[in-house]
Structure formats: structure tokens, C-alpha cells
Protein backbone atom coordinates (compact mmCIF):
# COMPACT_ATOMS: atom_id res chain seq x y z
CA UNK A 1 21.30 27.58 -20.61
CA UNK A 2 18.21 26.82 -22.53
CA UNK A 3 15.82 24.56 -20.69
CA UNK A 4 14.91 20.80 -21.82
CA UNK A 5 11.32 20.36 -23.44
CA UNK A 6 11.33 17.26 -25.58
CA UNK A 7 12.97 14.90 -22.71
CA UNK A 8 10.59 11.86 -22.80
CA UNK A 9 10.65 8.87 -25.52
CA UNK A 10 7.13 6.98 -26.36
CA UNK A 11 6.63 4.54 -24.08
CA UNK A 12 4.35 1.70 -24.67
CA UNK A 13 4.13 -1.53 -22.28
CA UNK A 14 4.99 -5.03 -23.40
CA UNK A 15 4.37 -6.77 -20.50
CA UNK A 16 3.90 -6.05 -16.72
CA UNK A 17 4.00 -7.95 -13.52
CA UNK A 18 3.89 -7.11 -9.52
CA UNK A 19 7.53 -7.10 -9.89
CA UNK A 20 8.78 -7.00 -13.44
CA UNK A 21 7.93 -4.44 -16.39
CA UNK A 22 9.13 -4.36 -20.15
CA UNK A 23 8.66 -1.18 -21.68
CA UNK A 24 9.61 -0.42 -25.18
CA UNK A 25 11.21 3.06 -25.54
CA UNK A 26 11.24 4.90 -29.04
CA UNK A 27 13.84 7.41 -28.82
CA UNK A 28 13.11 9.88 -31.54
CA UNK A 29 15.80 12.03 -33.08
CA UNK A 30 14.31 15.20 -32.17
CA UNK A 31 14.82 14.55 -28.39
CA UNK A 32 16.66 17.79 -26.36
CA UNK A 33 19.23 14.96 -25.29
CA UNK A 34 20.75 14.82 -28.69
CA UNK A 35 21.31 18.69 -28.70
CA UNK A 36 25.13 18.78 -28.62
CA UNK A 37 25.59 15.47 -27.87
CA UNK A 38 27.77 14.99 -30.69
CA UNK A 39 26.75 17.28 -33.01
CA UNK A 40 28.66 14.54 -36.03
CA UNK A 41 27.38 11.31 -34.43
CA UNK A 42 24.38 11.83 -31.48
CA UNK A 43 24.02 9.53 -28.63
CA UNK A 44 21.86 9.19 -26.00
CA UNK A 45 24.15 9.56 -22.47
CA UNK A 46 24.30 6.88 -20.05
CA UNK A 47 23.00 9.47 -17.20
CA UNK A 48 19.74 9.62 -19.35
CA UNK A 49 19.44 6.00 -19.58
CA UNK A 50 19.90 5.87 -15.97
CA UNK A 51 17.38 8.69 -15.13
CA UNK A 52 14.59 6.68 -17.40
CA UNK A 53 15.41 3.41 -15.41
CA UNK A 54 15.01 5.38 -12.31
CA UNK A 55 11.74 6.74 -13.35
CA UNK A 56 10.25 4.05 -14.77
CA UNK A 57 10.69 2.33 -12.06
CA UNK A 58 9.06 4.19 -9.50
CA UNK A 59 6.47 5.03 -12.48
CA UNK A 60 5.77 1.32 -12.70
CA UNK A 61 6.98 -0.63 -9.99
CA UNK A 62 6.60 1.84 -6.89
CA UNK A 63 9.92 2.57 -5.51
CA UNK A 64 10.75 5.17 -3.79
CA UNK A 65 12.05 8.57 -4.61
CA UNK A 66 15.34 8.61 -3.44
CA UNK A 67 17.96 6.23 -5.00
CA UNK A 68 20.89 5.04 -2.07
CA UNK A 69 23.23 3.64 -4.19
CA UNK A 70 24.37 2.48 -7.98
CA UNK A 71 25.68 -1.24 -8.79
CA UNK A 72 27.43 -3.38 -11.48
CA UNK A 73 26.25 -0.58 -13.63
CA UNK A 74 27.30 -1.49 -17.46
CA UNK A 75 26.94 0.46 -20.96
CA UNK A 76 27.77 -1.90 -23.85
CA UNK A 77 26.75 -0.56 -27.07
CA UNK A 78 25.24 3.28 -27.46
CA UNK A 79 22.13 4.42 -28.03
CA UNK A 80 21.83 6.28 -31.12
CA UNK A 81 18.29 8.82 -32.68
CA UNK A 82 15.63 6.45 -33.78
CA UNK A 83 16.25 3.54 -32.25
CA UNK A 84 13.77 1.45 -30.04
CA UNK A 85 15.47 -0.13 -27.43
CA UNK A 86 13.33 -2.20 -24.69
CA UNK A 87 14.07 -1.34 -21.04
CA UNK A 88 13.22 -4.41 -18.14
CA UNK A 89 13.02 -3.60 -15.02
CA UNK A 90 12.71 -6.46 -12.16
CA UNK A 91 12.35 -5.80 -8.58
CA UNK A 92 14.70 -8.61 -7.05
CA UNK A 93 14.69 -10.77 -3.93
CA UNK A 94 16.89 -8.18 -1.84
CA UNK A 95 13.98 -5.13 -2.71
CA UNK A 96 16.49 -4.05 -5.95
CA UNK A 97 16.24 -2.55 -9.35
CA UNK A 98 17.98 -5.04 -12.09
CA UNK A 99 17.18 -2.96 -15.31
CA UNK A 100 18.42 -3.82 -18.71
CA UNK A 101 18.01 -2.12 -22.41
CA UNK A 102 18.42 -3.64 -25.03
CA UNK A 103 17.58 -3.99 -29.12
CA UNK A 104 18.22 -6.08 -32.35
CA UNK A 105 22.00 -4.45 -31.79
CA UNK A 106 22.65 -6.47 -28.35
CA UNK A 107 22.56 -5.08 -24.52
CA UNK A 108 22.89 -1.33 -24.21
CA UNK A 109 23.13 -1.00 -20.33
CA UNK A 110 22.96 -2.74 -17.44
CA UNK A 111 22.54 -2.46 -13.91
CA UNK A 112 21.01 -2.22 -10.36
CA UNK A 113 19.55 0.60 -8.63
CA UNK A 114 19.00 0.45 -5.02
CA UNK A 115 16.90 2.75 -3.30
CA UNK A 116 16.11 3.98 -0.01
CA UNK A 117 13.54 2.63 2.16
């Protein structure tokens, strides 16, 4: 299995808080995650959208490393080579990660991450 280079899109911050970040992503068509993923019509999978949210959130808002537990998690319209989507992620009341992407073509995904203490 060939291994993954070109994994991560440009990232550039909009806006940033003790508990909130909005990142704008540019997912570029060259990205490793395309490879295969469908050859006719690429999108970007909903484990990779996940695994950024994860990331960026302990990147940006300190959680932890390990993730407990997935909730109300929600993919609405796919993510497609090219696009720049924004990504917020909001550390709630309860200690959670609400994160949300989204573009001029609606709400991508949705959902809560809860992590270990």
C-alpha cells in the first residue's frame, strides 16, 4: 500500500477565540485522499473530515489526544477537489467539540466530538 504524503489542506485562520476557531480549509485536487476515491467523481471521505476536526481541534483549542466518543455526527453535501470549505470548531458548556464545515454549497458535516479527560 503506498503511503499518504499530500494529506493536509491550507489552512488559514479567520477568527479565533479561547473557545471557538474558524479555519478556512482549501482542499486542493492533488490531495492523496482523492487517490481512488472515485476515480469518475472524487470526494473527500467523511473519516477525513472527521480526522481534520479532530486535529484541529487539539491543534487549536487544546483537547486532548484521545477522542471517547462520536455524536449527532451529520454529512450533508460532499466535499469535492478545489473547494474551500470553512471548518468551526466550539468548545461547549459540557467540555465538547461542536464542529461544522461548510461553503457557498450549504453544511457539509456536522457534529460533536467528545474526548477523554
Amino acid at each position: 500500500m503506498p503511503s499518504l504524503n499530500n494529506v493536509t489542506p491550507e489552512v488559514a485562520v479567520l477568527s479565533q477565540t479561547e473557545t471557538s476557531v474558524s479555519l478556512a480549509l482549501t482542499i486542493a485536487a492533488d490531495l492523496d485522499y482523492f487517490r481512488g476515491h472515485f476515480p469518475d467523481a472524487p470526494i473527500l471521505a467523511g473519516v477525513v473530515q472527521l480526522d481534520w476536526a479532530v486535529k484541529y481541534a487539539q491543534q487549536y483549542l487544546g483537547f486532548g489526544k484521545l477522542v471517547q466518543d462520536l455524536e449527532v455526527l451529520k454529512f450533508q453535501v460532499v466535499t469535492t477537489p478545489d473547494m474551500t470549505v470553512n471548518l468551526t470548531l466550539e468548545r461547549n458548556a459540557k467540555g465538547k467539540c461542536l464542529f461544522s464545515y461548510h461553503s457557498d454549497k450549504g453544511q457539509h458535516a456536522s457534529g460533536r466530538i467528545v474526548f477523554c479527560d
